[in-house]
Protein backbone atom coordinates (compact mmCIF):
# COMPACT_ATOMS: atom_id res chain seq x y z
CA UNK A 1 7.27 -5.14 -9.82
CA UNK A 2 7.87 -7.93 -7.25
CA UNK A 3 5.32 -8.06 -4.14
CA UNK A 4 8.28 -6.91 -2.21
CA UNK A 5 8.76 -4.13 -4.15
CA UNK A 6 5.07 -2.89 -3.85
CA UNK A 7 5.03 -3.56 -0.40
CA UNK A 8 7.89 -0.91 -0.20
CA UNK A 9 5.93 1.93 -1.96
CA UNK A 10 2.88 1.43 -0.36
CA UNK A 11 4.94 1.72 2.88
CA UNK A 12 6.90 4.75 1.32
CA UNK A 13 2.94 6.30 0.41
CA UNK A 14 1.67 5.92 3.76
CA UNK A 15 4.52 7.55 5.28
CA UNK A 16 4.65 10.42 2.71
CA UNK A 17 0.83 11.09 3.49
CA UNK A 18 1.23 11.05 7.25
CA UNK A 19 3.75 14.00 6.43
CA UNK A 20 0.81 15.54 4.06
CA UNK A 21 -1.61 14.85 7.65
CA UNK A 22 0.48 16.87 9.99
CA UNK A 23 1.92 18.82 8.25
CA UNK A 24 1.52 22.14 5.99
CA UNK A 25 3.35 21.34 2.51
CA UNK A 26 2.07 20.49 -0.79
CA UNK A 27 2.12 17.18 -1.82
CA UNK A 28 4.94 18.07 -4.64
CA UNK A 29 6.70 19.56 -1.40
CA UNK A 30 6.51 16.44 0.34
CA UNK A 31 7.23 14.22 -2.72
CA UNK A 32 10.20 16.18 -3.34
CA UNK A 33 11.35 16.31 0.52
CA UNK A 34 10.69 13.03 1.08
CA UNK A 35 12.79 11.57 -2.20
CA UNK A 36 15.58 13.56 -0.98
CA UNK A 37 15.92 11.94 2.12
CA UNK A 38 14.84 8.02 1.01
CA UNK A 39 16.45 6.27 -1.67
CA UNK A 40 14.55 3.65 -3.47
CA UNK A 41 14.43 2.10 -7.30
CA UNK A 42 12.59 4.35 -9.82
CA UNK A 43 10.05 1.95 -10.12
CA UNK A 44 8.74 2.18 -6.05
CA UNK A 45 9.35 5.63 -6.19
CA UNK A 46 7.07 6.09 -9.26
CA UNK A 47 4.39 3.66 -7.32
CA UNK A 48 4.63 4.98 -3.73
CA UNK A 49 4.54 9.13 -5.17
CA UNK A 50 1.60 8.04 -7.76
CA UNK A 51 -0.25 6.18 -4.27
CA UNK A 52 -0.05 9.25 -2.26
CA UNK A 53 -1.09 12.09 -4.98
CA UNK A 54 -3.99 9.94 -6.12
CA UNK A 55 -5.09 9.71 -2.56
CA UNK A 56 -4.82 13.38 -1.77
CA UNK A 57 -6.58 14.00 -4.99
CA UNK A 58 -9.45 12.01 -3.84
CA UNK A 59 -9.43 12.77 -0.30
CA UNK A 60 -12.76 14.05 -0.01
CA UNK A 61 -13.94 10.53 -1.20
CA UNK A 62 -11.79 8.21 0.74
CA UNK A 63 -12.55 10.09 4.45
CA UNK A 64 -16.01 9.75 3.58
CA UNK A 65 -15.41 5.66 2.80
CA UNK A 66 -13.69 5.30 5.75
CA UNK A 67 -16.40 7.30 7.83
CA UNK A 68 -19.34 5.00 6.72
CA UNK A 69 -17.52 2.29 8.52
CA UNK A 70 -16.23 3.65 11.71
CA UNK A 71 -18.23 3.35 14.80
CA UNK A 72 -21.53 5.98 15.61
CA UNK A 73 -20.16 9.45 16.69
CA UNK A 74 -16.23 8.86 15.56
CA UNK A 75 -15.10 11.02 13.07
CA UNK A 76 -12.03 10.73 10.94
CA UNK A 77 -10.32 13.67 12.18
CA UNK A 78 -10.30 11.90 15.75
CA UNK A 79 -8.39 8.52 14.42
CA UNK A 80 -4.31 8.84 15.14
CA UNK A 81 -2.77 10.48 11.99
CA UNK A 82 -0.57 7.33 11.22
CA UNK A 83 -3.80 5.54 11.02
CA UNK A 84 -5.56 7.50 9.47
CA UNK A 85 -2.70 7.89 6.95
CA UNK A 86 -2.51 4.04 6.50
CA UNK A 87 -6.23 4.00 5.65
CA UNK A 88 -6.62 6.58 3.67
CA UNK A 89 -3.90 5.12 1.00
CA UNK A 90 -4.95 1.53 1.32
CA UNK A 91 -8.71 2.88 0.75
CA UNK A 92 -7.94 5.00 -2.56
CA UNK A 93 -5.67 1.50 -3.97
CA UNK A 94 -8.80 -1.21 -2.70
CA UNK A 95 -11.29 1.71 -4.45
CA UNK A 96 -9.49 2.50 -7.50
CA UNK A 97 -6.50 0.86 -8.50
CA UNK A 98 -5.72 -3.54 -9.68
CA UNK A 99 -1.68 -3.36 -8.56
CA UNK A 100 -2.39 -6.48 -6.21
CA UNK A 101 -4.94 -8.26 -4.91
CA UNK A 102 -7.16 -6.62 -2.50
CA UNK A 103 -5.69 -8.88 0.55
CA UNK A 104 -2.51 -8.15 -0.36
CA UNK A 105 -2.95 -4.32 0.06
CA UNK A 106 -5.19 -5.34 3.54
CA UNK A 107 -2.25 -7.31 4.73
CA UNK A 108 0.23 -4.91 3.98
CA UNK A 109 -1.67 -2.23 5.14
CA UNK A 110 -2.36 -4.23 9.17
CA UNK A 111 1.74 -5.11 8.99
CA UNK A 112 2.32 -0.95 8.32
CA UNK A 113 -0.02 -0.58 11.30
CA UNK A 114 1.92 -3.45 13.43
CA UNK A 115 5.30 -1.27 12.83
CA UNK A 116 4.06 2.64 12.31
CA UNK A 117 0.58 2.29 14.36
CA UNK A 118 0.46 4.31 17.16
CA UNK A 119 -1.45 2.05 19.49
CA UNK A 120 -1.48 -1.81 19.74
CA UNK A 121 -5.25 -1.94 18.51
CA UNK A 122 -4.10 -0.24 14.89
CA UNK A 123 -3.52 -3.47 13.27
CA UNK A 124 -6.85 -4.89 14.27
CA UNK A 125 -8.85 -1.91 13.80
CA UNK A 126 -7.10 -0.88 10.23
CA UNK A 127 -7.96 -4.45 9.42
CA UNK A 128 -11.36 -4.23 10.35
CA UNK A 129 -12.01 -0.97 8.38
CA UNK A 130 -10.15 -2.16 5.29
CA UNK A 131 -12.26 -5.35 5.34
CA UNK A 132 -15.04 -3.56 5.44
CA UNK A 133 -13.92 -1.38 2.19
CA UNK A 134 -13.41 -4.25 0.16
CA UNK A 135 -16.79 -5.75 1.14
CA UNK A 136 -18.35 -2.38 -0.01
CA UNK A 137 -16.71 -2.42 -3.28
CA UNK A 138 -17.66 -5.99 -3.60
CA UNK A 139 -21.23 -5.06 -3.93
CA UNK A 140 -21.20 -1.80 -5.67
C-alpha cells in the first residue's frame, strides 16, 4: 500500500469512528453504511474498516491512554467528538499496529485535525497528545 493510500484509510477510520461516537449503530452497521456511501480500493477499505473495529475493540484501553495525558480535571468525554475520534484511532495504530512509522500516523493524524477538527487548536493539541503516546510506548 502506497503512503497515500494509508493516509486514505486512516482518514476513512477516523471518520467511520466519529459516526460510532455520535451515533447509536454497531460498528458492522457503520462499516456497512459507510462503504455504501464511499467508494475506495479493496485494499483502503480492508485497512480503514480493520483501523476502526480494532479501535472500538480496545476502546476501554485507548480512552484511558489518552486520559493519562490530557490536562488535570479533563476527561475524554469532554474533548469534541471529531477529536476525540482522530485520537482514539491514531492511539490504537501508535499502540498496536507497524503499518507506518509512528510520525507518519502523528502527521496524518494533526493534517485530519487541520481539515475535520472542530476548532483551530485540534491540530496542535492532537499533536501534542499523540506525541505524548508515542513517548509512552517508547519506554514501556
Amino acid at each position: 500500500m502506497t503512503n497515500r493510500d494509508k493516509k486514505k484509510a486512516r482518514e476513512h477510520a477516523y471518520l467511520m469512528m466519529y459516526q460510532y461516537d455520535i451515533g447509536g449503530l454497531s460498528p458492522e452497521e457503520i462499516a456497512f453504511n459507510y462503504w455504501e456511501d464511499n467508494k475506495e480500493s479493496e485494499e483502503i477499505k480492508q485497512m480503514a474498516t480493520y483501523l476502526f473495529k480494532k479501535t472500538v475493540e480496545n476502546l476501554k484501553n485507548i480512552d484511558m491512554e489518552i486520559s493519562r495525558h490530557l490536562k488535570k480535571g479533563w476527561l475524554i468525554s469532554r474533548l469534541m467528538p471529531m477529536d476525540r475520534s482522530i485520537l482514539r484511532v491514531a492511539t490504537y495504530e501508535i499502540s498496536n499496529e507497524s503499518f507506518s512509522p509512528i510520525e507518519a500516523v502523528i502527521n496524518d493524524a494533526v493534517d485530519a485535525a487541520k481539515f475535520y477538527g472542530e476548532d483551530e487548536k485540534s491540530p496542535k493539541f492532537i499533536n501534542a497528545i499523540l506525541d505524548k503516546v508515542a513517548k509512552n510506548k517508547e519506554t514501556s
